[in-house]
C-alpha atoms as a PDB file:
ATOM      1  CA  UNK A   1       0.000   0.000   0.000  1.00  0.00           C
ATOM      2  CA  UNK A   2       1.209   3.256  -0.524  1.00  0.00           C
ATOM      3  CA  UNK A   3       0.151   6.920   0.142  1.00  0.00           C
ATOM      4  CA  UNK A   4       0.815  10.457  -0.797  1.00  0.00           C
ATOM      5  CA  UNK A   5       1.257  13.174   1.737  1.00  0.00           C
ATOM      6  CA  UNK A   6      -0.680  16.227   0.679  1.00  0.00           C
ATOM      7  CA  UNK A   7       2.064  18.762   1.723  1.00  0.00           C
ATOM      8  CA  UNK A   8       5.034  16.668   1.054  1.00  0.00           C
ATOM      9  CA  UNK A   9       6.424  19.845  -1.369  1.00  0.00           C
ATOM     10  CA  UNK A  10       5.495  22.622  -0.092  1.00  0.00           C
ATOM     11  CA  UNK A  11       6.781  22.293   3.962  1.00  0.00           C
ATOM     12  CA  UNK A  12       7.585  25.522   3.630  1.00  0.00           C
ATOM     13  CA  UNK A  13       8.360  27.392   7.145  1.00  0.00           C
ATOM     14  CA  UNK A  14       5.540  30.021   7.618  1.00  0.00           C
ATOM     15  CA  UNK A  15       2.150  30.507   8.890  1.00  0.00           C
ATOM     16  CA  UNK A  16       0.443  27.309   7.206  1.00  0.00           C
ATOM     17  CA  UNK A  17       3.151  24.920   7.990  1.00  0.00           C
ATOM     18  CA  UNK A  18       1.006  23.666  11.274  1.00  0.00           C
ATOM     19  CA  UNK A  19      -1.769  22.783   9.436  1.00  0.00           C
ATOM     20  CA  UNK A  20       0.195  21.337   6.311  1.00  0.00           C
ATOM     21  CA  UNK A  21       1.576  19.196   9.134  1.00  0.00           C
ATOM     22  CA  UNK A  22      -1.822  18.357  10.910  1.00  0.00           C
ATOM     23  CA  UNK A  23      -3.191  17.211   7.304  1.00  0.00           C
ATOM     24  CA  UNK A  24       0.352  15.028   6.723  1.00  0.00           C
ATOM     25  CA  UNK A  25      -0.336  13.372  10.303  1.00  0.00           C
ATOM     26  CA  UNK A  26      -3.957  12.764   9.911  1.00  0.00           C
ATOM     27  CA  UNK A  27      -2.891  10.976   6.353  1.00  0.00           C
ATOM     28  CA  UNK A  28      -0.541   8.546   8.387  1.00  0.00           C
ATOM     29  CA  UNK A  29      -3.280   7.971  10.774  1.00  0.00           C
ATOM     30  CA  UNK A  30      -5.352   6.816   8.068  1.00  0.00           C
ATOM     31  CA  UNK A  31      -2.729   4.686   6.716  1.00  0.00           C
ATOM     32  CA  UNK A  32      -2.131   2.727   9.191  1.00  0.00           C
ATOM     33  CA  UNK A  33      -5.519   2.507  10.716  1.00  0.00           C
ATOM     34  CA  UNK A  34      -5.947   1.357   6.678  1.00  0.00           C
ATOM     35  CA  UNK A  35      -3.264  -1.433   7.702  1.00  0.00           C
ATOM     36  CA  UNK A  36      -4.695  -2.720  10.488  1.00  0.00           C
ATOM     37  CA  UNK A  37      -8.001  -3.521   8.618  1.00  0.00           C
ATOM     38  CA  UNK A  38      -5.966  -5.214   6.390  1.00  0.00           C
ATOM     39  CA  UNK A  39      -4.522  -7.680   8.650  1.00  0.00           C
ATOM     40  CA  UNK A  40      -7.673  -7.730  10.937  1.00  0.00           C
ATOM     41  CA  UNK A  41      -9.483  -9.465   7.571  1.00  0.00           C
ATOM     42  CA  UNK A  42      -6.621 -11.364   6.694  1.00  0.00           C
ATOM     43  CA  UNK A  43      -6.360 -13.106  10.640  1.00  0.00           C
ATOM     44  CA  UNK A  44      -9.598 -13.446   9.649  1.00  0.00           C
ATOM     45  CA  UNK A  45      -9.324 -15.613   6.804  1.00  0.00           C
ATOM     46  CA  UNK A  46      -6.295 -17.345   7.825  1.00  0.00           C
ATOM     47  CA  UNK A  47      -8.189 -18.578  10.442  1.00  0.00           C
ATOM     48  CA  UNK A  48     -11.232 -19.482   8.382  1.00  0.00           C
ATOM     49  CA  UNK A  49      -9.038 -21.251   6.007  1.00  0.00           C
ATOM     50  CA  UNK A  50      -7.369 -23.192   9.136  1.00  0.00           C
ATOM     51  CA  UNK A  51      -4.131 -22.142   7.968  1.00  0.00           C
ATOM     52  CA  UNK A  52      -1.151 -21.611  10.325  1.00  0.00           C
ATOM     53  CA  UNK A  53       1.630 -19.577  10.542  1.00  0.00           C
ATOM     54  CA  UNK A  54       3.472 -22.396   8.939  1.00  0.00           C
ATOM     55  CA  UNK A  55       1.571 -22.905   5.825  1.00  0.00           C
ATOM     56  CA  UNK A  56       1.406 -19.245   5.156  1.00  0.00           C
ATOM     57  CA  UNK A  57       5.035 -19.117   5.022  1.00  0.00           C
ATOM     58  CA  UNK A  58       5.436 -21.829   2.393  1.00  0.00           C
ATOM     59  CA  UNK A  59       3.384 -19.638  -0.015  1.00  0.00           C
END
């Protein structure tokens, strides 16, 4: 998965650059909350599947 920052160019130092940063945070946040659905569902189908650890590995 990947993501874009929305101020990634233009961290410039004045009177936006909090809220440049704010946005940038809040799209990490969203990534990894993103992330953790992901492997929430695939736990959940591991499990479903009755496949271990093990068998996952050798795929």
């Amino acid at each position: 998965m990947s993501f874009e920052l929305p101020h990634k160019k233009d961290l410039a130092t004045n009177a936006k650059l909090c809220g440049y940063l704010t946005e940038n945070f809040e799209a990490i946040e969203r990534a990894l909350v993103d992330t953790d659905d992901i492997k929430t569902k695939l736990d959940k189908l591991q499990k479903a599947l009755g496949l271990s650890d093990d068998d996952l590995n050798e795929l």
